[in-house]
Protein backbone atom coordinates (compact mmCIF):
# COMPACT_ATOMS: atom_id res chain seq x y z
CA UNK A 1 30.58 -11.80 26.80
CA UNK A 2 30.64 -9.03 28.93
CA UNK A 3 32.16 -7.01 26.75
CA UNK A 4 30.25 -7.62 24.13
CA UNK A 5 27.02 -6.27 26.25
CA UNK A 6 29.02 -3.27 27.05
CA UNK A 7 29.41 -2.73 23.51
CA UNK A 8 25.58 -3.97 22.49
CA UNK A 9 24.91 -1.19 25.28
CA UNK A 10 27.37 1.70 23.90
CA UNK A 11 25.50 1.20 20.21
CA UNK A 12 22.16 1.58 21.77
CA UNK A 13 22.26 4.62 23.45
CA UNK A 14 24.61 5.95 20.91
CA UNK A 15 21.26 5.74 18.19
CA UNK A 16 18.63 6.44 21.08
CA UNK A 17 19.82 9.37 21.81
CA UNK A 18 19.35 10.96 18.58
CA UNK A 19 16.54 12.36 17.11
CA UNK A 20 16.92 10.13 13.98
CA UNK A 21 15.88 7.35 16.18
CA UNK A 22 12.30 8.63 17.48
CA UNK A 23 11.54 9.79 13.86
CA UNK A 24 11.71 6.52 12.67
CA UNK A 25 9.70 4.83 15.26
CA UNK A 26 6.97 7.21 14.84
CA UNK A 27 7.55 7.19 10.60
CA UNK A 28 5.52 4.37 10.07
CA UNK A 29 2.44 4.64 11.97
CA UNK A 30 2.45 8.21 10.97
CA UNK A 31 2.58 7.74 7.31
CA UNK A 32 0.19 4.70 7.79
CA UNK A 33 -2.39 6.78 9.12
CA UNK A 34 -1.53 9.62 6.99
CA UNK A 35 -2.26 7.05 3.62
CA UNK A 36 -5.31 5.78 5.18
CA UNK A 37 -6.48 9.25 5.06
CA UNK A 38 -4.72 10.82 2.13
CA UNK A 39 -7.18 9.69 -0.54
CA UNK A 40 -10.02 11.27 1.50
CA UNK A 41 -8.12 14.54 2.34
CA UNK A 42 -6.91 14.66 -1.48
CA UNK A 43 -10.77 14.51 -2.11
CA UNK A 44 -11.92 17.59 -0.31
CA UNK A 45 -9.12 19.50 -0.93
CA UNK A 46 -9.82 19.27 -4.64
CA UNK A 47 -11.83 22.43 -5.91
CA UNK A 48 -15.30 21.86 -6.87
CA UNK A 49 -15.15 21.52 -10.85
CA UNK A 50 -18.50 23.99 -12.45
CA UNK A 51 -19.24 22.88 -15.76
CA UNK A 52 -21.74 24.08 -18.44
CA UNK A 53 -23.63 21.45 -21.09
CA UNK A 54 -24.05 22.84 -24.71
CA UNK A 55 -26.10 20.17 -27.11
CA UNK A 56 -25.68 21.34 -30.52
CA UNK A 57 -28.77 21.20 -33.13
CA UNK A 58 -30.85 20.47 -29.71
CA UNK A 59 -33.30 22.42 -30.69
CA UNK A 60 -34.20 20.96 -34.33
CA UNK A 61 -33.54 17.29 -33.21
CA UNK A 62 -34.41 16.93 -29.97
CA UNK A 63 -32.43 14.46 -29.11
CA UNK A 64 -32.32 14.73 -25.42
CA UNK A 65 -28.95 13.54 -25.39
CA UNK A 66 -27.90 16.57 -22.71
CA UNK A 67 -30.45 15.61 -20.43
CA UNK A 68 -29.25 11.49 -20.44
CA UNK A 69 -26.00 12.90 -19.52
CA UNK A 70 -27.02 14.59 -16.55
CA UNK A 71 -29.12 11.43 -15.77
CA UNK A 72 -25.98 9.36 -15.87
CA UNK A 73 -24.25 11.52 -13.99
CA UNK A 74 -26.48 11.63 -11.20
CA UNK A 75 -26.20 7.88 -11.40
CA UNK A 76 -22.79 8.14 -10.34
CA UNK A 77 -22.76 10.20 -7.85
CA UNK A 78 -25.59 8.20 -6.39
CA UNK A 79 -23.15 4.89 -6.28
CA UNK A 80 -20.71 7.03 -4.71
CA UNK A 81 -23.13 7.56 -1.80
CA UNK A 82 -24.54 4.29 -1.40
CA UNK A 83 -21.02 3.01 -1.06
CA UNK A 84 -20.04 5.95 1.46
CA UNK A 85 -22.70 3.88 3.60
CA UNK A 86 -21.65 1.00 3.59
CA UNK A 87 -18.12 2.23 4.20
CA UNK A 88 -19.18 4.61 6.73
CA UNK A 89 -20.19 0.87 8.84
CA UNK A 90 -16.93 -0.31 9.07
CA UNK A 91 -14.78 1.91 12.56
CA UNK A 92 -18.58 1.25 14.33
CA UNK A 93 -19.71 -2.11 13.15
CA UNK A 94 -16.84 -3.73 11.48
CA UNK A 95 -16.56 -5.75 7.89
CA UNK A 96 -19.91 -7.74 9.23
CA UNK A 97 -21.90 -4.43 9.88
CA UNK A 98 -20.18 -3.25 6.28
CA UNK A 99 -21.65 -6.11 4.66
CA UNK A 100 -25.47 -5.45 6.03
CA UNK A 101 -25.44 -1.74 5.24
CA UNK A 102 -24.17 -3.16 1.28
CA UNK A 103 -27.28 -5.49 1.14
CA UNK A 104 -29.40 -3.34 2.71
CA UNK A 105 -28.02 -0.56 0.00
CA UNK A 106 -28.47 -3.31 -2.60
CA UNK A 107 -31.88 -4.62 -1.78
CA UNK A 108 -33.63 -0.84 -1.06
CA UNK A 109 -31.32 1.87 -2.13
CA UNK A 110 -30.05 4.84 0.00
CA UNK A 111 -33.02 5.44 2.54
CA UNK A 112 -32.89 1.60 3.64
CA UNK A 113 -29.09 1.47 3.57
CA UNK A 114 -29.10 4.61 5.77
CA UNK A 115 -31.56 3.04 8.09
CA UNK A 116 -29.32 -0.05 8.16
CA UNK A 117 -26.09 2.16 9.02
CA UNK A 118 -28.16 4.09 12.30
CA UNK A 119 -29.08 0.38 13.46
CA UNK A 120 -25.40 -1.89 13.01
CA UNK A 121 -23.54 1.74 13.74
CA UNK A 122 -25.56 4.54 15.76
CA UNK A 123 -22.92 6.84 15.90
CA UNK A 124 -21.57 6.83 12.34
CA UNK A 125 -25.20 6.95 10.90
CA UNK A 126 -26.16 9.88 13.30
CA UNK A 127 -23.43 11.77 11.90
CA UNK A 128 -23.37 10.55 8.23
CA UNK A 129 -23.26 13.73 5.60
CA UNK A 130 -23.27 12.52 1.79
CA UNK A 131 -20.58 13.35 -0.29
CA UNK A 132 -19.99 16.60 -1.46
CA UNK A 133 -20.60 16.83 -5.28
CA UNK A 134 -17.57 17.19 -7.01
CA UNK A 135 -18.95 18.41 -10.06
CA UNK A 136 -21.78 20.86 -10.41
CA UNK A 137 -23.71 21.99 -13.88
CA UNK A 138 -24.00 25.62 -14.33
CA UNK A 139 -26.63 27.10 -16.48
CA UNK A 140 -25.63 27.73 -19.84
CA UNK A 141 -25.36 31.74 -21.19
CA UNK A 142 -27.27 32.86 -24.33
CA UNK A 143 -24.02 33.46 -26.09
CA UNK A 144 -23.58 29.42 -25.92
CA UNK A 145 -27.08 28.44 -26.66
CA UNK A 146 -27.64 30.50 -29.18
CA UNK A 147 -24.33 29.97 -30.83
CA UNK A 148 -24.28 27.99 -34.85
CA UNK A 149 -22.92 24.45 -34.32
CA UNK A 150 -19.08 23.72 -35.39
CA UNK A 151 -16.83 26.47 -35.43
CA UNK A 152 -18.21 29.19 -33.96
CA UNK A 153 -19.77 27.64 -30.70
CA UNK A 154 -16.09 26.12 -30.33
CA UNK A 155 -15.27 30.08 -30.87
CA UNK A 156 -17.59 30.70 -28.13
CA UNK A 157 -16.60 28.08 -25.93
CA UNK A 158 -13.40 28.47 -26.15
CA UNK A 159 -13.95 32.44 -25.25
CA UNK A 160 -15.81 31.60 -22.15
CA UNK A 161 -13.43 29.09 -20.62
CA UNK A 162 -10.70 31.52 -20.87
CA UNK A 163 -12.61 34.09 -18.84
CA UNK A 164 -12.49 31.38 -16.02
CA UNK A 165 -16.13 32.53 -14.98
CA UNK A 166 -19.73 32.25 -15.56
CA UNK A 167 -22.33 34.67 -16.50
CA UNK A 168 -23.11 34.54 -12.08
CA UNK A 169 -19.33 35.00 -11.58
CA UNK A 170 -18.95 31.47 -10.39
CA UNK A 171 -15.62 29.50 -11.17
CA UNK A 172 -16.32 27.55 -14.53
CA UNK A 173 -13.62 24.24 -15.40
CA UNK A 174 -15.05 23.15 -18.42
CA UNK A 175 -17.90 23.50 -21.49
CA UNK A 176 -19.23 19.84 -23.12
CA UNK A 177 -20.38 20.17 -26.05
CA UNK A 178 -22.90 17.15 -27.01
CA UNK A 179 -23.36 16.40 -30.55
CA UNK A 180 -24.98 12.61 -32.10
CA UNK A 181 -22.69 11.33 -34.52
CA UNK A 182 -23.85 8.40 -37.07
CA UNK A 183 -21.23 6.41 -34.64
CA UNK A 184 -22.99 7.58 -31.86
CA UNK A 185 -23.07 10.23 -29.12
CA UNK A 186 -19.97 12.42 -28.83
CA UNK A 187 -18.51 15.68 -27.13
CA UNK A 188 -15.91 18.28 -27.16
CA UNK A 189 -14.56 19.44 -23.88
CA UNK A 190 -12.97 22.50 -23.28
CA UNK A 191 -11.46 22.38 -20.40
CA UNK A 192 -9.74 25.43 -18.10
CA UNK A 193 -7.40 22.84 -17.41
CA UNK A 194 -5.51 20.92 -20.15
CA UNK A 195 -5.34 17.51 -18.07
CA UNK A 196 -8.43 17.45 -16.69
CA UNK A 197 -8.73 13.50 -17.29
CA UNK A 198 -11.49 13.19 -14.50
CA UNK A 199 -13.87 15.26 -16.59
CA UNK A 200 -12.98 13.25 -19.74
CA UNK A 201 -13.18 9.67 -17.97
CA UNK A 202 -16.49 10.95 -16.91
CA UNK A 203 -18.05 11.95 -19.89
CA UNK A 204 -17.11 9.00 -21.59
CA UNK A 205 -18.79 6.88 -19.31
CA UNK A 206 -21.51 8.74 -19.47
CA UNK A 207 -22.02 8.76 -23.26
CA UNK A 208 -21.34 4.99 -23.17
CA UNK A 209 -24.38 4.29 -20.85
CA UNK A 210 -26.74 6.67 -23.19
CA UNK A 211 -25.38 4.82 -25.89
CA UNK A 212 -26.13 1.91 -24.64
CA UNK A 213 -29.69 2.87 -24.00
CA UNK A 214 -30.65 4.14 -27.18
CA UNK A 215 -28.90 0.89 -28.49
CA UNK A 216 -31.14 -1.09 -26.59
CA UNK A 217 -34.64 1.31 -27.32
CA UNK A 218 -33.75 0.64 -31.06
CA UNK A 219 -33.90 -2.78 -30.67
CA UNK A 220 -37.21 -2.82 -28.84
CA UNK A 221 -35.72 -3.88 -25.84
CA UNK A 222 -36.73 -2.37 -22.37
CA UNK A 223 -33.94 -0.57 -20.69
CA UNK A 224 -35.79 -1.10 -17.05
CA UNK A 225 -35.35 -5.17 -17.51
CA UNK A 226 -31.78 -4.47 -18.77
CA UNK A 227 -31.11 -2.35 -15.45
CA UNK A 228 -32.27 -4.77 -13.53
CA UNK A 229 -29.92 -7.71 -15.33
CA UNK A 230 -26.73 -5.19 -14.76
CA UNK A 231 -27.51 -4.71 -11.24
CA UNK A 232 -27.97 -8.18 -10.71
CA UNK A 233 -25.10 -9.37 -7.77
CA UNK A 234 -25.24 -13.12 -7.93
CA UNK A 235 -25.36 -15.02 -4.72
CA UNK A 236 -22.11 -16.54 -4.41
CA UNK A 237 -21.02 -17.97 -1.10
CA UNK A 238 -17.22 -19.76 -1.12
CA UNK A 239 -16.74 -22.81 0.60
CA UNK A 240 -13.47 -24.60 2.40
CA UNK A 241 -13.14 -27.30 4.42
CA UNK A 242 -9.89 -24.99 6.16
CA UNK A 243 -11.95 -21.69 6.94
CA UNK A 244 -12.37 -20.25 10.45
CA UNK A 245 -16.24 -21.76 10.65
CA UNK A 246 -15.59 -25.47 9.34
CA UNK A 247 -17.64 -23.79 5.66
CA UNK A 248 -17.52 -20.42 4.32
CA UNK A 249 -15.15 -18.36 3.88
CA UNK A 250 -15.04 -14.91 5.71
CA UNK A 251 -12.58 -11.71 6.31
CA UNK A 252 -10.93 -13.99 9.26
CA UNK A 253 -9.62 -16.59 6.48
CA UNK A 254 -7.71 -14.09 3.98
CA UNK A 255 -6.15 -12.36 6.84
CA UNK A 256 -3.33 -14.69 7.22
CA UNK A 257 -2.10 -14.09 3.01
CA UNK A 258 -2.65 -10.46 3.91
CA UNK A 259 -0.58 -10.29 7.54
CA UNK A 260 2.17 -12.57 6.16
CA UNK A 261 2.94 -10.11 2.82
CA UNK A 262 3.10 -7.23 5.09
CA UNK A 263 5.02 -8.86 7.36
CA UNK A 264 7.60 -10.01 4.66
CA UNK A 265 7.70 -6.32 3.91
CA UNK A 266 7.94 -4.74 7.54
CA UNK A 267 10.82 -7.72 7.71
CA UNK A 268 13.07 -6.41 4.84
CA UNK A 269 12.84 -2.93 5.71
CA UNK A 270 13.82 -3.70 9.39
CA UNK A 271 16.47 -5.85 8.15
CA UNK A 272 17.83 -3.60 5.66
CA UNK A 273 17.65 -0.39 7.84
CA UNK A 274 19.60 -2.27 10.65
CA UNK A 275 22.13 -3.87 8.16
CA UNK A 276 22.77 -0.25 6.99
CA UNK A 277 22.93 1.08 10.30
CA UNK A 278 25.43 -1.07 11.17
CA UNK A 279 27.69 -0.64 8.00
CA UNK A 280 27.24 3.46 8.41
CA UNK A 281 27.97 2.93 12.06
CA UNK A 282 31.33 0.45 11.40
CA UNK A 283 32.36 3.02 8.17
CA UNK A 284 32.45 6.08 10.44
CA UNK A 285 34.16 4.66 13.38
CA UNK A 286 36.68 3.18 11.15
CA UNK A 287 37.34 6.50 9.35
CA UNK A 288 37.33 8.16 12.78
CA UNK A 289 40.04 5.19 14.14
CA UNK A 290 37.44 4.71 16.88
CA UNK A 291 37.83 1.21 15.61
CA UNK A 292 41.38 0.95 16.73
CA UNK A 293 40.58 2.03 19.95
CA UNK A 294 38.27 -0.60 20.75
CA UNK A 295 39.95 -3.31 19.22
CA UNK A 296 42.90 -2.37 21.94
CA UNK A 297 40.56 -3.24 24.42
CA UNK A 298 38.18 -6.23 23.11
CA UNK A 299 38.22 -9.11 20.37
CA UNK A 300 37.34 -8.04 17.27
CA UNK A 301 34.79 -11.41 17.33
CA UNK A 302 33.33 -9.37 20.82
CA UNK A 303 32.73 -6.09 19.12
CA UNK A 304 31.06 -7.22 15.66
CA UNK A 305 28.39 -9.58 18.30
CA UNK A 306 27.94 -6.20 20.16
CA UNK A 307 27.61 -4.32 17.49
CA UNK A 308 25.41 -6.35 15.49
CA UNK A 309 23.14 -7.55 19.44
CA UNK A 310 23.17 -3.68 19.74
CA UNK A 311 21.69 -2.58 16.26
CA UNK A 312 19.40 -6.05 16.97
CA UNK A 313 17.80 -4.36 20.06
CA UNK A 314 17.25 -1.06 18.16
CA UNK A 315 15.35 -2.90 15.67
CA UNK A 316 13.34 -5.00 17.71
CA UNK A 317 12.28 -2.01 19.85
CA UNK A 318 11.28 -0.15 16.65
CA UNK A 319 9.38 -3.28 15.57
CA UNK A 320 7.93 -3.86 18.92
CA UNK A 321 6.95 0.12 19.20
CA UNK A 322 5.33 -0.32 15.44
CA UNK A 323 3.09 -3.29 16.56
CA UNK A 324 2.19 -1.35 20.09
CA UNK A 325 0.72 1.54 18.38
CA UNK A 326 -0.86 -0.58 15.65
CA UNK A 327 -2.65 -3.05 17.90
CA UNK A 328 -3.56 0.25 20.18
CA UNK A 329 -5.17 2.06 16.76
CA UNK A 330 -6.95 -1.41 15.21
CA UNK A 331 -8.24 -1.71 18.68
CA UNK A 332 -9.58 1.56 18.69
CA UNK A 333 -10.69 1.52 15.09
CA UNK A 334 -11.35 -1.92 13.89
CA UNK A 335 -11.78 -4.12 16.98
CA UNK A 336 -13.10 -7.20 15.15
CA UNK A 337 -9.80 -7.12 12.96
CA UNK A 338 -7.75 -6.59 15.64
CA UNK A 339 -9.05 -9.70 17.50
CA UNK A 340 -9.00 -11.36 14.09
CA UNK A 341 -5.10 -10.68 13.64
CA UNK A 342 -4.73 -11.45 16.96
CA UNK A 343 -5.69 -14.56 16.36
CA UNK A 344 -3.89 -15.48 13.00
CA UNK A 345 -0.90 -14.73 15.14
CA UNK A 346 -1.40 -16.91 17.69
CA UNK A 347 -2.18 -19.64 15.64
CA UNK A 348 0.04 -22.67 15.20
CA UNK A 349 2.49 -20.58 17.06
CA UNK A 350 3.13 -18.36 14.27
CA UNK A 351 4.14 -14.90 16.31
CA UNK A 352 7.39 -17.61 16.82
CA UNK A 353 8.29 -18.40 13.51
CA UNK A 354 8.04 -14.95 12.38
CA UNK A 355 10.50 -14.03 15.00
CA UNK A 356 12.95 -17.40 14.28
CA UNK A 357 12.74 -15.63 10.14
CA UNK A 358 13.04 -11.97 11.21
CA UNK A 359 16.25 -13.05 13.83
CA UNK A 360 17.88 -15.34 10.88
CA UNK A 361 17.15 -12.52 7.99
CA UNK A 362 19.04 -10.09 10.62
CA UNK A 363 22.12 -12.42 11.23
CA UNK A 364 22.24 -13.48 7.80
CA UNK A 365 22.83 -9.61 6.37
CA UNK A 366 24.06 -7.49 9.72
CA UNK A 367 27.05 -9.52 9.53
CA UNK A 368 27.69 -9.20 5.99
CA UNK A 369 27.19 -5.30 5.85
CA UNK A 370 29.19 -5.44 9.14
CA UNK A 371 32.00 -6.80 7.56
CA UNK A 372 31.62 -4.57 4.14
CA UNK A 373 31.46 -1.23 6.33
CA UNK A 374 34.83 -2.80 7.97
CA UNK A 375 36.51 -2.58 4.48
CA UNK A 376 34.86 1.18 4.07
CA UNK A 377 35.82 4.53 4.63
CA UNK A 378 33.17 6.68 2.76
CA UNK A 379 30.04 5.54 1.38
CA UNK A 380 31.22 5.25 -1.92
CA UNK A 381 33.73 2.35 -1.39
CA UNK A 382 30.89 0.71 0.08
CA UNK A 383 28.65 1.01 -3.30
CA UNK A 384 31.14 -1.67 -5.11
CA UNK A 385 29.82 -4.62 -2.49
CA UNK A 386 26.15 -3.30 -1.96
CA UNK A 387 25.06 -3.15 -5.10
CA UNK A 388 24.87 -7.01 -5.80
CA UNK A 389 23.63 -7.26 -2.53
CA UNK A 390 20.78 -5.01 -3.07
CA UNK A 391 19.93 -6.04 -6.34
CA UNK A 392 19.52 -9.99 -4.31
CA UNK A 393 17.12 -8.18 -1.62
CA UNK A 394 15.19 -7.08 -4.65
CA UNK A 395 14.32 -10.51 -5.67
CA UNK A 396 12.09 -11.50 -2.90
CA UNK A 397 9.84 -8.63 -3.00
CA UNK A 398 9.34 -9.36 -6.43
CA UNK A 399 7.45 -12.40 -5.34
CA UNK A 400 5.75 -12.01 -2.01
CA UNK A 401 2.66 -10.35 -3.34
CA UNK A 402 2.31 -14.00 -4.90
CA UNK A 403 1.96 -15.62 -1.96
CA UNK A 404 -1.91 -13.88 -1.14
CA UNK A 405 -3.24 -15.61 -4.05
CA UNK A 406 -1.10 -18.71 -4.63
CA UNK A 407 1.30 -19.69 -1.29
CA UNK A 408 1.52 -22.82 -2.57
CA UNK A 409 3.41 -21.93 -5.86
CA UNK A 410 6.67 -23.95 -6.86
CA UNK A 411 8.34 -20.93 -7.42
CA UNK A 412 7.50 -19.36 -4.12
CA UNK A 413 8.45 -22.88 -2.46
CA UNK A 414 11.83 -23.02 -4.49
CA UNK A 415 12.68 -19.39 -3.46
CA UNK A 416 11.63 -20.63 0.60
CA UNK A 417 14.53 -22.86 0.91
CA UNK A 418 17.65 -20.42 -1.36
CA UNK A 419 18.85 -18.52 2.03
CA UNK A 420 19.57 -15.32 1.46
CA UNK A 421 15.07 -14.97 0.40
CA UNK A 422 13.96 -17.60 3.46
CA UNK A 423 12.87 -15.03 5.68
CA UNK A 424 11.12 -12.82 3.56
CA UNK A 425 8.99 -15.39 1.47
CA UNK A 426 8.79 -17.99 3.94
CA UNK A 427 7.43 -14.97 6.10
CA UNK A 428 5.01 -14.44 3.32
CA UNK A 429 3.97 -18.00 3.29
CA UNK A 430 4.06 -18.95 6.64
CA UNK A 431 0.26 -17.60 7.95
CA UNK A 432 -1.12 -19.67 5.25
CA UNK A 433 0.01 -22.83 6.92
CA UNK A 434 2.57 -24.61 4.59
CA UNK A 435 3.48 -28.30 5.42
CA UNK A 436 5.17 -27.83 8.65
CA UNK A 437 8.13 -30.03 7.19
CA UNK A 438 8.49 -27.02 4.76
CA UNK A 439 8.79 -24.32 7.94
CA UNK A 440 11.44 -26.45 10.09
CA UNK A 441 13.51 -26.95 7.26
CA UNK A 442 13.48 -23.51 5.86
CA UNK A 443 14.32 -22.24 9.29
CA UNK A 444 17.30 -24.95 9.58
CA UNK A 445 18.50 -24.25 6.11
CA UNK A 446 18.65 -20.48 7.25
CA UNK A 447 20.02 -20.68 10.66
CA UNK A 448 23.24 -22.87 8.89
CA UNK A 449 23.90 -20.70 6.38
CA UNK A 450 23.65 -17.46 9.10
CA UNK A 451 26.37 -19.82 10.95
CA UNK A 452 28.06 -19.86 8.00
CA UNK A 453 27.72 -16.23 7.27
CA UNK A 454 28.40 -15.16 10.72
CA UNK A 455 32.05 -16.80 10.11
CA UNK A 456 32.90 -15.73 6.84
CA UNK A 457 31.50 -11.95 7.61
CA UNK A 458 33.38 -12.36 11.08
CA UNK A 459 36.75 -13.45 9.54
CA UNK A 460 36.11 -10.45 6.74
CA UNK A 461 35.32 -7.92 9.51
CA UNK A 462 38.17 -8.48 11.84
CA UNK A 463 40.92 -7.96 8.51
CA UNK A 464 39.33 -4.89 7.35
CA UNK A 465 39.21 -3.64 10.76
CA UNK A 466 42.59 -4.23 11.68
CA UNK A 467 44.22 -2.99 8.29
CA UNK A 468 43.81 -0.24 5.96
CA UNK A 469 43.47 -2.22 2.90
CA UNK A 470 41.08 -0.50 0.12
CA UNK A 471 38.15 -1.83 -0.58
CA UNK A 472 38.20 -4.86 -3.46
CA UNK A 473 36.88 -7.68 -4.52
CA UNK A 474 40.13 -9.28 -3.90
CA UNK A 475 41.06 -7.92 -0.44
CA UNK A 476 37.28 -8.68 0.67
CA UNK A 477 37.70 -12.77 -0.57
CA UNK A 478 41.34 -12.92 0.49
CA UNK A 479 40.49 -11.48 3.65
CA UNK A 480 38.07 -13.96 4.40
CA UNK A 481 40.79 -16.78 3.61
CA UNK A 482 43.15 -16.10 5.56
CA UNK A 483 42.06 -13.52 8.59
């Protein structure tokens, strides 16, 4: 056993002292923060889009339909800022204060929903700044305005969108022309920019709310009583006998589906970046004959458990680091999450069946890529056993995203108890407390067949580490008869 911690010890340092290590530690929680942010940094780096509104035969019919657009437009870009409030809550006050800036947005609009944000979260409504418009109307020239309808304001349009500029030198993205069609209202965008979908989406929705108004008008119906039906939010409060407060349900009682999916996926990337550590790590000490070496000096049963306890402690201390500076930023950020997860975890002991599935997932494939990177010599030989193995690891993450709405599902529960997806779904399933019958057997089902594994993968490992035999289906089986 000794020698197997000297070995355990020799495969640590030998991956902590590169710099491939400490990037991958701080990978995660860099690109976590860096998502978190991206949409908002992907926002203001986007140029401001100037745009000019043309109606044609405006002047004859009146129709107004220029001046509904810029009405629904302003529309949206007022529900964009009444939801930056309510947003805005959430590093202060948390999902409750959230929730009083919404219904204070709801029941008295933007001054009462900013008033709401100063009291639940001083500090975020102190500094609060609206959105920045993304889209701004520039005045139209006389060359537009004055321009026949059809071709030759297209002519026009399409002549001052290719200048790129305004008549006040300002940066101009597109011209909408508005026309009333006997289908309904319409426009013709030329756009600076051939995929400028945002513009179009925009547009669209816009016309579809005017439409919708004049619709209504026709039919002598007021629009202010239909406004106030569409911004009607029913009341609805959901109930359960198994939430948090004995009655409704709150953030505290969907965390577990949530934690459990992403643990299921922080599980299989652990597992698969320390199986494939371990098969790079066996492949290149074989080619080296390092291998040879140390099997002149320890059991080749010795050196696969210290390789595979080495690579074990690597990945714990990567997962451990991972939850350190998580726990450390949802303190920081969201502290009424943080105590929330904190407690899902410590509920029903779950932080220990995680760790029984994440340590059975690990034996169940470090030995098997172990013993496939014994075989190996270059990457490619190793391609003709991975690939059915990958295409397996697939399978589950096909299916946890299931388990949030439905845990319960008999496909989910059939997939908990085939080994090789136990720790992954059951992972999954586990925070939203399946029969507990269901948990001990899953984790007895997957500790045998590890056992099981460990054998086969150790009989496999110590032939194709003491012989040169190319890689093969039928040197990997017959290996693993008769080692």
């Amino acid at each position: 056993m000794n020698r197997a911690m000297l070995i355990a010890h020799r495969e640590v340092m030998a991956y902590v002292k590169t710099v491939g290590f400490w990037l991958s530690l701080l990978s995660l929680p860099f690109f976590a923060v860096l998502g978190g942010f991206m949409p908002t940094l992907i926002k203001r780096a986007e140029p401001v889009q100037n745009y000019i509104l043309v109606e044609e035969a405006a002047p004859a019919a009146s129709s107004g339909l220029a001046a509904a657009v810029r009405e629904a437009l302003e529309k949206d870009y007022d529900r964009t800022v009444l939801s930056s409030l309510s947003i805005a809550a959430v590093g202060e006050a948390g999902i409750t204060g959230r929730d009083t800036v919404r219904k204070a947005v709801d029941e008295g609009g933007y001054e009462a929903g900013l008033a709401a944000l100063k009291q639940v979260a001083p500090r975020a409504g102190a500094s609060f700044k609206a959105p920045r418009r993304d889209k701004i109307e520039l005045p139209a020239p006389a060359e537009l305005t004055s321009a026949a309808d059809g071709v030759a304001l297209d002519a026009k349009a399409r002549e001052w969108v290719q200048k790129d500029k305004s008549e006040g030198g300002q940066d101009l993205s597109a011209i909408i022309i508005l026309s009333n069609k006997d289908s309904g209202p319409a426009a013709r965008i030329w756009s600076r920019r051939a995929g400028n979908n945002d513009m179009e989406g925009q547009i669209r929705d816009a016309l579809r709310d005017v439409n919708r108004q004049k619709a209504f008008e026709a039919s002598g119906i007021d629009t202010a009583v239909v406004a106030q039906v569409e911004n009607y939010r029913p009341d609805i409060t959901l109930l359960s006998p198994r939430a948090a407060s004995g009655g409704e349900v709150g953030l505290r009682d969907r965390l577990p589906s949530i934690i459990g999916v992403i643990c299921g996926f922080l599980m299989w990337s652990l597992i698969i970046t320390g199986a494939s550590m371990l098969m790079n790590g066996v492949m290149e000490e074989k080619s080296n004959k390092i291998l040879e070496v140390l099997l002149s000096s320890v059991t080749a049963t010795e050196l696969l458990v210290g390789k595979v306890l080495g690579v074990a402690i690597l990945t714990l201390t990567v997962m451990g680091g991972w939850g350190i500076i998580s726990a450390v930023g949802l303190a920081a950020t969201l502290p009424d999450v943080a105590r929330d997860i904190g407690a899902v975890m410590l509920t029903n002991g779950l932080w220990l069946y995680l760790l029984l599935y994440l340590v059975g997932g690990y034996l169940m494939y470090a030995v098997l890529f172990a013993a496939i990177g014994a075989f190996c010599e270059t990457p490619r030989d190793a391609q003709t056993l991975m690939g059915p193995v990958m295409m397996a690891m697939v399978v589950p993450l096909l299916f946890m995203q299931m388990a949030v709405r439905n845990p319960d599902a008999v496909i989910l529960k059939v997939l908990s108890f085939i080994p090789p997806f136990t720790p992954f779904i059951m992972s999954a399933r586990a925070p939203s407390q399946p029969p507990l019958i269901e948990v001990i057997l899953s984790i007895v089902v997957m500790f045998v067949f590890a056992g099981l594994m460990m054998w086969l993968s150790g009989r496999a490992f110590r032939a194709g580490a003491m012989s040169d035999a190319k890689l093969s289906w039928k040197s990997f089986l017959g290996a693993m008869r008769h080692s």
